[in-house]
C-alpha atoms as a PDB file:
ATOM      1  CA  UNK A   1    -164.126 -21.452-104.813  1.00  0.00           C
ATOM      2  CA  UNK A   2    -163.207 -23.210-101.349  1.00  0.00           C
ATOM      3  CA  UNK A   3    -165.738 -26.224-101.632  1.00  0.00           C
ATOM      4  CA  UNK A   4    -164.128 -29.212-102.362  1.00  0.00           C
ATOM      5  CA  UNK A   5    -163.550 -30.726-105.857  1.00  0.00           C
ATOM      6  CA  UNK A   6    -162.189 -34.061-104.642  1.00  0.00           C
ATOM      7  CA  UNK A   7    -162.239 -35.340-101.457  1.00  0.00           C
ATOM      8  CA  UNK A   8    -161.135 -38.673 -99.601  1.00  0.00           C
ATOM      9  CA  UNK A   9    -162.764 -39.983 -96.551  1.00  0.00           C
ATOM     10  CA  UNK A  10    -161.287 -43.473 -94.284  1.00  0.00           C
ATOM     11  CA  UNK A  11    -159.164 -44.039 -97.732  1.00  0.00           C
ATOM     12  CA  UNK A  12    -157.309 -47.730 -97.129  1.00  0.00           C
ATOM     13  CA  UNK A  13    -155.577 -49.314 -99.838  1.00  0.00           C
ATOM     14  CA  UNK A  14    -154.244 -53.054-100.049  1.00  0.00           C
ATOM     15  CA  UNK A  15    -151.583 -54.038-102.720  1.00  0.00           C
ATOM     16  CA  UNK A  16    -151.253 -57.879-102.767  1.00  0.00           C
ATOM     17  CA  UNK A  17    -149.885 -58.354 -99.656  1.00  0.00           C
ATOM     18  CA  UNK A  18    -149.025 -55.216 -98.668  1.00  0.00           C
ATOM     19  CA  UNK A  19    -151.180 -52.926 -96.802  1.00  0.00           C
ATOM     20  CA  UNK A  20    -149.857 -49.288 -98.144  1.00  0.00           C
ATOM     21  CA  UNK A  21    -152.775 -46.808 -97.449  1.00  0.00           C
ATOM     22  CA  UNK A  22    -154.033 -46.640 -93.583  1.00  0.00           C
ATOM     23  CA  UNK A  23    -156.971 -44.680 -93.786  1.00  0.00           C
ATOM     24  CA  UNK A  24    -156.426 -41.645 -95.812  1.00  0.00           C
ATOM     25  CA  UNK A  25    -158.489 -38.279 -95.300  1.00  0.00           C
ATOM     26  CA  UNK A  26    -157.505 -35.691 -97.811  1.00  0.00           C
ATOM     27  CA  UNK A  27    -159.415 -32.867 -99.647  1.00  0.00           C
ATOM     28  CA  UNK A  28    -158.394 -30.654-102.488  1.00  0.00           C
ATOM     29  CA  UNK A  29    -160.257 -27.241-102.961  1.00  0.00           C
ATOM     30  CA  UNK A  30    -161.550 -26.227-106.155  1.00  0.00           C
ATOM     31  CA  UNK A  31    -159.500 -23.258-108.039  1.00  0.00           C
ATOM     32  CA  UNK A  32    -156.560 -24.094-106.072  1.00  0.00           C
ATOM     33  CA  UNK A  33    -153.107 -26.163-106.318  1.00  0.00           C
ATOM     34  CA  UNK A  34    -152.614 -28.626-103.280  1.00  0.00           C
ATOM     35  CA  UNK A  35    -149.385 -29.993-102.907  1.00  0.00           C
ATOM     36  CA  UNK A  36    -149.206 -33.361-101.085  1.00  0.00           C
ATOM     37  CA  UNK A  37    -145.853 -34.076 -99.187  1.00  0.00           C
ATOM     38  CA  UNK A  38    -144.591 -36.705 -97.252  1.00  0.00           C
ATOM     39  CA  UNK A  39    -141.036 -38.606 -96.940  1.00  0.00           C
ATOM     40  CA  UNK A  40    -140.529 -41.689 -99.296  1.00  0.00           C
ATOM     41  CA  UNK A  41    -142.666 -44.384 -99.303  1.00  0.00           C
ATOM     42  CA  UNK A  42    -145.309 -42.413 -96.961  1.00  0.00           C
ATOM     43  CA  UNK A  43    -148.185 -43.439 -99.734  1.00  0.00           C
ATOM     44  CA  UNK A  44    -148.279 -40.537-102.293  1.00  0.00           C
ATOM     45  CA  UNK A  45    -148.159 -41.871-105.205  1.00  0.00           C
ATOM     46  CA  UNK A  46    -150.178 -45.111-104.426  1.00  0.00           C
ATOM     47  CA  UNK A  47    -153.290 -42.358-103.295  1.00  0.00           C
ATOM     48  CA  UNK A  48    -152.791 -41.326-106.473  1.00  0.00           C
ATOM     49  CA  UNK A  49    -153.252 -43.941-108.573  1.00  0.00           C
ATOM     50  CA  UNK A  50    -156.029 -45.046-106.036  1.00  0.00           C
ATOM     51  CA  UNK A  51    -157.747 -42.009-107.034  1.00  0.00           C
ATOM     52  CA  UNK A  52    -157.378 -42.957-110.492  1.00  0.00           C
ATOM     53  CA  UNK A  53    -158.650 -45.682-110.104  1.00  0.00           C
ATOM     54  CA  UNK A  54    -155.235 -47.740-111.440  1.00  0.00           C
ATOM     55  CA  UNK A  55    -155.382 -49.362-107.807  1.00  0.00           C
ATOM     56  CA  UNK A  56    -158.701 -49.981-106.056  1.00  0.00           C
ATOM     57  CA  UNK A  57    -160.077 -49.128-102.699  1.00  0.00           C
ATOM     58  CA  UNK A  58    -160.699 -51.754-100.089  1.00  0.00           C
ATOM     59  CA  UNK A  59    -162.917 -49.336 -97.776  1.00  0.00           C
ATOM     60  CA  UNK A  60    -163.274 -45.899 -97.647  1.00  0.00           C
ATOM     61  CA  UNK A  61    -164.808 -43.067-100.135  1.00  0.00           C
ATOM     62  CA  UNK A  62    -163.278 -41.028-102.916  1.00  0.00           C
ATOM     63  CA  UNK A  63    -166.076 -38.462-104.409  1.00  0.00           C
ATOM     64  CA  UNK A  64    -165.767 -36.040-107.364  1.00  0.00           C
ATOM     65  CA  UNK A  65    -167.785 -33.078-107.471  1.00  0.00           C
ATOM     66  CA  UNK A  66    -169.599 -35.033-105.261  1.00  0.00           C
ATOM     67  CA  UNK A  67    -170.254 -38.168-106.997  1.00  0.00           C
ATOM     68  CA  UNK A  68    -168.174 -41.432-105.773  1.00  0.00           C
ATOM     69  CA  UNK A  69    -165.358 -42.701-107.906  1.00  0.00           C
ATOM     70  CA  UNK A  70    -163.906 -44.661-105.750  1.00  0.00           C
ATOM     71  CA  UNK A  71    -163.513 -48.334-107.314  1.00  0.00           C
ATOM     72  CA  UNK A  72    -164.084 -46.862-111.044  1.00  0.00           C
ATOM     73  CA  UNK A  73    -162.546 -47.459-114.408  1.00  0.00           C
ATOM     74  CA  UNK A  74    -159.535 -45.255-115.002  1.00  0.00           C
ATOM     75  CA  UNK A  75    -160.947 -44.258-118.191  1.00  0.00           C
ATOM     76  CA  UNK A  76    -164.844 -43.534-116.749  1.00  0.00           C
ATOM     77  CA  UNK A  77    -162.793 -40.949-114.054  1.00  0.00           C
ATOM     78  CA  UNK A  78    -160.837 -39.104-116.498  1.00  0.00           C
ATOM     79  CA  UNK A  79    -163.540 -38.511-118.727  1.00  0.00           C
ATOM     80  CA  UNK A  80    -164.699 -36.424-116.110  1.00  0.00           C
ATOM     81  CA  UNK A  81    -162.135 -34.384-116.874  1.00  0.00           C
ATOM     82  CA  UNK A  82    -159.132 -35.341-114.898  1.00  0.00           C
ATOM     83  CA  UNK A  83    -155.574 -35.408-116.273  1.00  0.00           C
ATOM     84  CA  UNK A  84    -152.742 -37.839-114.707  1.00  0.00           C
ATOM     85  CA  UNK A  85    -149.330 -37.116-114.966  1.00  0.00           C
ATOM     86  CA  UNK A  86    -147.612 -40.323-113.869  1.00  0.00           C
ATOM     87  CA  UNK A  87    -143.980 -40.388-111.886  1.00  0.00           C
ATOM     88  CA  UNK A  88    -143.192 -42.901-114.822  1.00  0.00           C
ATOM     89  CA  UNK A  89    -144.500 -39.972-117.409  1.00  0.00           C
ATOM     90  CA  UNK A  90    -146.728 -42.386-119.234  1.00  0.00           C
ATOM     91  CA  UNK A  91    -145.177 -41.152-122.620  1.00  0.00           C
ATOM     92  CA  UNK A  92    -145.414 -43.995-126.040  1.00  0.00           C
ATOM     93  CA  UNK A  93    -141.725 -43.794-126.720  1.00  0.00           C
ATOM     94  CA  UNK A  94    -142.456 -45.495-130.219  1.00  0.00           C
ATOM     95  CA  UNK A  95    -144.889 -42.425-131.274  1.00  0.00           C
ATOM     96  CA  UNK A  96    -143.808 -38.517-131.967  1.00  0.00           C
ATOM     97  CA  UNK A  97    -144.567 -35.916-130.106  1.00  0.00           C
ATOM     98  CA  UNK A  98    -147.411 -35.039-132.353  1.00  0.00           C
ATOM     99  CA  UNK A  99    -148.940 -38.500-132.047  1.00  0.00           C
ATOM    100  CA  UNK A 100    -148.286 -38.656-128.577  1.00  0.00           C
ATOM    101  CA  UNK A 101    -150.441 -35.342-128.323  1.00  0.00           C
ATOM    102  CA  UNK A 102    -153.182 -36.944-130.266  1.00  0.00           C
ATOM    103  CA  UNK A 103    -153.739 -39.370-128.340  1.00  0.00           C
ATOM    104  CA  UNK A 104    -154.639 -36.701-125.005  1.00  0.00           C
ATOM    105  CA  UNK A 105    -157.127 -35.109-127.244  1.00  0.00           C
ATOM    106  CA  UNK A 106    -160.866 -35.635-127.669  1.00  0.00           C
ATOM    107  CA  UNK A 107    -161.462 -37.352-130.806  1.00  0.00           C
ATOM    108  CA  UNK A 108    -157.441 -36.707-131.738  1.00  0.00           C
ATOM    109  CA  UNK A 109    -158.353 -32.991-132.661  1.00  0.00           C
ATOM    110  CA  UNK A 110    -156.389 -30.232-131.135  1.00  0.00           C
ATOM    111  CA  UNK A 111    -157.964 -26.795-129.662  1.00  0.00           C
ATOM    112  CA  UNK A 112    -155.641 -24.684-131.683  1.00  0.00           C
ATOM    113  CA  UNK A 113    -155.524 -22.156-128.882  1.00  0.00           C
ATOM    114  CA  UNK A 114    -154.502 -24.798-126.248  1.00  0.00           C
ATOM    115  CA  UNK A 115    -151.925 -25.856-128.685  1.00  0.00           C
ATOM    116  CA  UNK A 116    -150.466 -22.608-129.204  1.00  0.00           C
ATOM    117  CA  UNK A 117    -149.927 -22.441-125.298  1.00  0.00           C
ATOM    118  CA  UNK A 118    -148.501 -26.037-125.174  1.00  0.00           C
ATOM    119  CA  UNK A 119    -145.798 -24.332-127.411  1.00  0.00           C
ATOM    120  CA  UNK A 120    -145.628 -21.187-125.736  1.00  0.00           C
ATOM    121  CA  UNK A 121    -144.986 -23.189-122.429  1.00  0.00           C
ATOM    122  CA  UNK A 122    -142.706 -25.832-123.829  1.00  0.00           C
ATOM    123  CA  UNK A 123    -141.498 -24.490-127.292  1.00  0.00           C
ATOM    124  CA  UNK A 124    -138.784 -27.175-127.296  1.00  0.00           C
ATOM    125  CA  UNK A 125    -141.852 -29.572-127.972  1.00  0.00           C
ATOM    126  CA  UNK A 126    -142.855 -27.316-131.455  1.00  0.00           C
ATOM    127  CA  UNK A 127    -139.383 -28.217-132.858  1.00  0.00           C
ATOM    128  CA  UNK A 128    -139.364 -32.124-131.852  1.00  0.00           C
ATOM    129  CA  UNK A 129    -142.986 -32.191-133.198  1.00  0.00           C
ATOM    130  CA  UNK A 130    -142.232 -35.137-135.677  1.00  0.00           C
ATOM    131  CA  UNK A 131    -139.796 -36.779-133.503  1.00  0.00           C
ATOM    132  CA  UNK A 132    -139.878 -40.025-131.668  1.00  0.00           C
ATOM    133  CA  UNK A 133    -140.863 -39.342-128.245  1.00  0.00           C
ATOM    134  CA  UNK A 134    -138.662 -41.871-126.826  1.00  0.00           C
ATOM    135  CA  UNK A 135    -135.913 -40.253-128.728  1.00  0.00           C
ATOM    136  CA  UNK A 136    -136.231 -36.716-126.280  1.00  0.00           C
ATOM    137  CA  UNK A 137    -134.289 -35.691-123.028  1.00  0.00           C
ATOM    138  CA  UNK A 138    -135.808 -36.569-119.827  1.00  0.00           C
ATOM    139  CA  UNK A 139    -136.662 -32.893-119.209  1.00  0.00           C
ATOM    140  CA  UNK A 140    -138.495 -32.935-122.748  1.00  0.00           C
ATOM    141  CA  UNK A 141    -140.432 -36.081-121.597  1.00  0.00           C
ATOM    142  CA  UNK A 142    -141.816 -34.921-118.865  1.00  0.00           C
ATOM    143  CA  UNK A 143    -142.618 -31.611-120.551  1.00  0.00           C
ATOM    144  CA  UNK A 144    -144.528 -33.752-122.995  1.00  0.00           C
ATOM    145  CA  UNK A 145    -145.834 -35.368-120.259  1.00  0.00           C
ATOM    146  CA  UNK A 146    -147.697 -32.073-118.911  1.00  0.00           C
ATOM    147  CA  UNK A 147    -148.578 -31.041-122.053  1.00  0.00           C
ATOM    148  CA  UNK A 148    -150.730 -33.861-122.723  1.00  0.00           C
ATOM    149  CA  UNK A 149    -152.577 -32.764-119.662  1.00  0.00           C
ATOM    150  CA  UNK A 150    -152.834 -29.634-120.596  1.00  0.00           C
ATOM    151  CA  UNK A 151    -153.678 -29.403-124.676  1.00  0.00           C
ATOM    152  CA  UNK A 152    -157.781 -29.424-123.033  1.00  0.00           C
ATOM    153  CA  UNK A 153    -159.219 -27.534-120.718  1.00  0.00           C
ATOM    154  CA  UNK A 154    -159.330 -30.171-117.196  1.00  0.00           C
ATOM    155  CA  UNK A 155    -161.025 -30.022-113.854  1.00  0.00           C
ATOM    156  CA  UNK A 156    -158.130 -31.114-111.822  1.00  0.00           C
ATOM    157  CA  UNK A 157    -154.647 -32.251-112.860  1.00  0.00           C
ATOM    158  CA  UNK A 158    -153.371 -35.252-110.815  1.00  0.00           C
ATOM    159  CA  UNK A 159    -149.506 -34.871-111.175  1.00  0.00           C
ATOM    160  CA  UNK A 160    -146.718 -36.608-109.904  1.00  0.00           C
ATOM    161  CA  UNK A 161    -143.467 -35.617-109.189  1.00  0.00           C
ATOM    162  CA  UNK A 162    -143.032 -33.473-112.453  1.00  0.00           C
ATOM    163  CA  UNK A 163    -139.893 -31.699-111.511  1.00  0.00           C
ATOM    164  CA  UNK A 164    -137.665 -35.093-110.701  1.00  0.00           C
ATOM    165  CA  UNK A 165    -134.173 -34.990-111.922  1.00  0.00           C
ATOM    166  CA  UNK A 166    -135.120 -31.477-114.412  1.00  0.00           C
ATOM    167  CA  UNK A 167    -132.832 -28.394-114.343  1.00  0.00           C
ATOM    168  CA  UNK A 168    -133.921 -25.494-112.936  1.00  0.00           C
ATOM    169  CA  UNK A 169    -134.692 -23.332-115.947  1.00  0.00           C
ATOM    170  CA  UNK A 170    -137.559 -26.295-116.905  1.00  0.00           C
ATOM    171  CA  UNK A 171    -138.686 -26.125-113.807  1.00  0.00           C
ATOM    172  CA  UNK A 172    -139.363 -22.443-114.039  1.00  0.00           C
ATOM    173  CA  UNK A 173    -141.184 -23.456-116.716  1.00  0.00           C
ATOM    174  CA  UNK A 174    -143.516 -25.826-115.219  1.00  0.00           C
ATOM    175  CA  UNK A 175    -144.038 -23.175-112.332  1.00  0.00           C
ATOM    176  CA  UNK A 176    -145.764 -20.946-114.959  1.00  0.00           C
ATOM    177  CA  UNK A 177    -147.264 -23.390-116.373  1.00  0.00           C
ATOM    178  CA  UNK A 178    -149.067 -24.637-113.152  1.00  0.00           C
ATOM    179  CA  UNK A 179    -150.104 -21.156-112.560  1.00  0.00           C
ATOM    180  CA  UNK A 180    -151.802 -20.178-115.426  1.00  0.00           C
ATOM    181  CA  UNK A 181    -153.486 -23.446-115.568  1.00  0.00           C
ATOM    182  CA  UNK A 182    -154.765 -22.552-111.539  1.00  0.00           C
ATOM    183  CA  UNK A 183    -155.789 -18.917-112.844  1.00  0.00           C
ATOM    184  CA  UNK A 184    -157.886 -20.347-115.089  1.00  0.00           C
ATOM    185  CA  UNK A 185    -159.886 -22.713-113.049  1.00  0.00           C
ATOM    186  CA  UNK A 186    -157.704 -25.573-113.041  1.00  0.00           C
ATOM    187  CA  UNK A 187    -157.378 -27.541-109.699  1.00  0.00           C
ATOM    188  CA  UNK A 188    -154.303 -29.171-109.407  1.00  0.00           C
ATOM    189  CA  UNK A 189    -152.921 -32.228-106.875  1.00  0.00           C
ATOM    190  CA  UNK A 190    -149.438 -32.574-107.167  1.00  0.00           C
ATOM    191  CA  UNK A 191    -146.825 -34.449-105.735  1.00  0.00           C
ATOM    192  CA  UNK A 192    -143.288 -32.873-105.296  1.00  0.00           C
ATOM    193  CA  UNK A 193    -140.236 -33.193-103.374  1.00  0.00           C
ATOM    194  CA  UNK A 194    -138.788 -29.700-104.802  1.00  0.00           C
ATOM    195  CA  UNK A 195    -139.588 -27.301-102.316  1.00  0.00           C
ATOM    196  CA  UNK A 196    -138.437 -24.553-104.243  1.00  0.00           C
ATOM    197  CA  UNK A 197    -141.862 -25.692-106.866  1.00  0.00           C
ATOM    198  CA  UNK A 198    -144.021 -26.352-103.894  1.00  0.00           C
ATOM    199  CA  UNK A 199    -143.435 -22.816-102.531  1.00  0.00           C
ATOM    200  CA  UNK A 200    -144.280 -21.519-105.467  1.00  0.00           C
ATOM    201  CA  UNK A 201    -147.450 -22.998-106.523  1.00  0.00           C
ATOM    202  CA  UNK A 202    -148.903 -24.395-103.364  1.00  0.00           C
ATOM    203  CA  UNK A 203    -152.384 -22.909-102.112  1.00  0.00           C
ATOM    204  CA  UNK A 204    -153.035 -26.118 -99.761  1.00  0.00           C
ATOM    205  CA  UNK A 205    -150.525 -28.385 -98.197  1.00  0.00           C
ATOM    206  CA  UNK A 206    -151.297 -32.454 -97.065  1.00  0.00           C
ATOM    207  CA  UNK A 207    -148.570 -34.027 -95.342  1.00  0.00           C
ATOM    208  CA  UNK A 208    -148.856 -37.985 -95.336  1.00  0.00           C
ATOM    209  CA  UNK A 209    -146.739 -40.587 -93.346  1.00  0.00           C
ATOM    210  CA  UNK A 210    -147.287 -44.610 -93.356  1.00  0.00           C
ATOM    211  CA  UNK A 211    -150.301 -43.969 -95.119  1.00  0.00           C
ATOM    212  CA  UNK A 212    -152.311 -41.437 -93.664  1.00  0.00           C
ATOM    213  CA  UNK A 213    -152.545 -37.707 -93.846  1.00  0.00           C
ATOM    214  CA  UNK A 214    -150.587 -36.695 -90.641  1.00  0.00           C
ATOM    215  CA  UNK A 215    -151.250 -32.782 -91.216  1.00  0.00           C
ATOM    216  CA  UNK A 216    -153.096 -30.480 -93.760  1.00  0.00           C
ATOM    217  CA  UNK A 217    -152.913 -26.615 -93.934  1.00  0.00           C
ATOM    218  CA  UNK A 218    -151.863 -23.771 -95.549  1.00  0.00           C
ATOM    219  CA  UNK A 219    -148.549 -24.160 -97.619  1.00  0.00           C
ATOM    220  CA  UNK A 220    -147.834 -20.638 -96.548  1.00  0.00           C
ATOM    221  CA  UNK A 221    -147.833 -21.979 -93.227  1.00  0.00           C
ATOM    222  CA  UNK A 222    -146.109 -24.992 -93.559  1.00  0.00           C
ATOM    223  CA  UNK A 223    -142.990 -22.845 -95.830  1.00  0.00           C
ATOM    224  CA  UNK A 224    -142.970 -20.276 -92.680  1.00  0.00           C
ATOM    225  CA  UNK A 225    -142.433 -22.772 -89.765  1.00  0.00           C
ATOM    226  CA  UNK A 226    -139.309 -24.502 -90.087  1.00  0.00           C
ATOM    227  CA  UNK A 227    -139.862 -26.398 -86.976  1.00  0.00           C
ATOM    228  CA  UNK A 228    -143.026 -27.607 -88.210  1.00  0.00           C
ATOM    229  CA  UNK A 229    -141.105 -29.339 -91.506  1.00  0.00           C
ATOM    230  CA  UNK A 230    -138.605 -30.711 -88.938  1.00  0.00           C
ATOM    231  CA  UNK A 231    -141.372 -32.322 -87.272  1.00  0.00           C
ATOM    232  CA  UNK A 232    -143.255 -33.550 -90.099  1.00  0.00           C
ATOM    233  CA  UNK A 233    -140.795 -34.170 -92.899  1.00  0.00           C
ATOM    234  CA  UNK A 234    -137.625 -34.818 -91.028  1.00  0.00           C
ATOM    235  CA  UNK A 235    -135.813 -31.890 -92.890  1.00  0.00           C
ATOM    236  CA  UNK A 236    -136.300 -27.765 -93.207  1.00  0.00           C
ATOM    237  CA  UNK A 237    -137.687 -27.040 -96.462  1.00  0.00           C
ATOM    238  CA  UNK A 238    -134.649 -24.741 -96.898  1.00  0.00           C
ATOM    239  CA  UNK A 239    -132.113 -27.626 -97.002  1.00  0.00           C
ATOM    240  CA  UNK A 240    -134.151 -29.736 -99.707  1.00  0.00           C
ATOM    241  CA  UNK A 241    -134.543 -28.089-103.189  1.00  0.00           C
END
């Protein structure tokens, strides 16, 4: 499973005035988790939401199982089965947790099985099940936030920096998460700026900087070579966690 599942070619992106994506060249294998690095404001997150379509492309291609995207509705590219876990978590603090759930599912019906490993990843979210959303931790958010991605079965999962500001038993919890979603065919592209996650989980490694992808690899690679990280993050992976 090495072909690609998603792939971006000459990538530039203008917002209003502001010229944030140079020419981006990125691919993410199929079957595999690709972590995308890169210090702040190095274009992560607006690729992202390029790919989703939430900003649009002034040249370059984005293809999906090798049909273009790029320039589509947000909701014509994930119907094709792509889940997006924004930084911002994308919650409806107004709804529960149940109706928030809803909402992620096709025709608001829930694959029982996928719902009993929401709770079996997240059980925290069984026992706020009526609750406001908006009424929930951060770390409960942004498990809510996954687990919309996650109650069906997706291509690729498009996530964000899920671990930001989350204790370190959650994020044990998300690492487990990510892998059984992987070891069942998921792809996943995910941004993160815990190295300690990105160790874990990362098959692939993309390394951006003032808009382009400056170095792609193995994460193994990357995580072994601490003058590498130096070199292209500014810091040893060791000394950010």
């Amino acid at each position: 499973m090495d072909e690609a599942l998603l792939s971006l070619s000459g990538v530039v992106t203008h917002i209003g005035a502001y010229h944030i994506l140079h020419g981006v060249d990125l691919t993410v294998r199929a079957g595999r988790v690709t972590m995308l690095l890169g210090r702040n404001g190095a274009g992560k997150t607006t690729t992202l939401r390029t790919i989703m379509g939430l900003w649009k492309p002034r040249h370059g291609a984005i293809r999906f199982d090798g049909a273009e995207i790029g320039g589509n509705e947000t909701p014509d590219i994930a119907r094709r089965g792509i889940a997006y876990v924004p930084e911002t978590m994308g919650i409806f603090s107004q709804l529960t947790v149940a109706e928030n759930m809803r909402l992620a599912a096709t025709g608001s019906r829930f694959d029982e099985a996928r719902l009993a490993d929401v709770f079996r990843f997240f059980p925290i979210l069984k026992t706020k099940w009526h609750d406001r959303a908006g009424l929930m931790s951060g770390g409960q958010k942004q498990m809510l936030a996954v687990a919309r991605a996650i109650v069906e079965e997706r291509r690729l999962m498009i996530i964000d920096e899920p671990t930001k500001g989350l204790a370190p038993s959650v994020i044990d919890q998300l690492i487990e998460c990510f892998r059984e979603q992987k070891a069942r065919g998921t792809t996943i592209l995910l941004v993160e700026q815990n190295f300690h996650m990105a160790r874990s989980v990362g098959d692939d490694v993309a390394v951006m900087d003032n808009g382009r992808v400056i170095h792609a690899g193995a994460m193994a690679e990357l995580a072994g070579d601490e003058a590498l990280q130096t070199r292209l993050l500014g810091l040893s992976l060791d000394s950010h966690q």
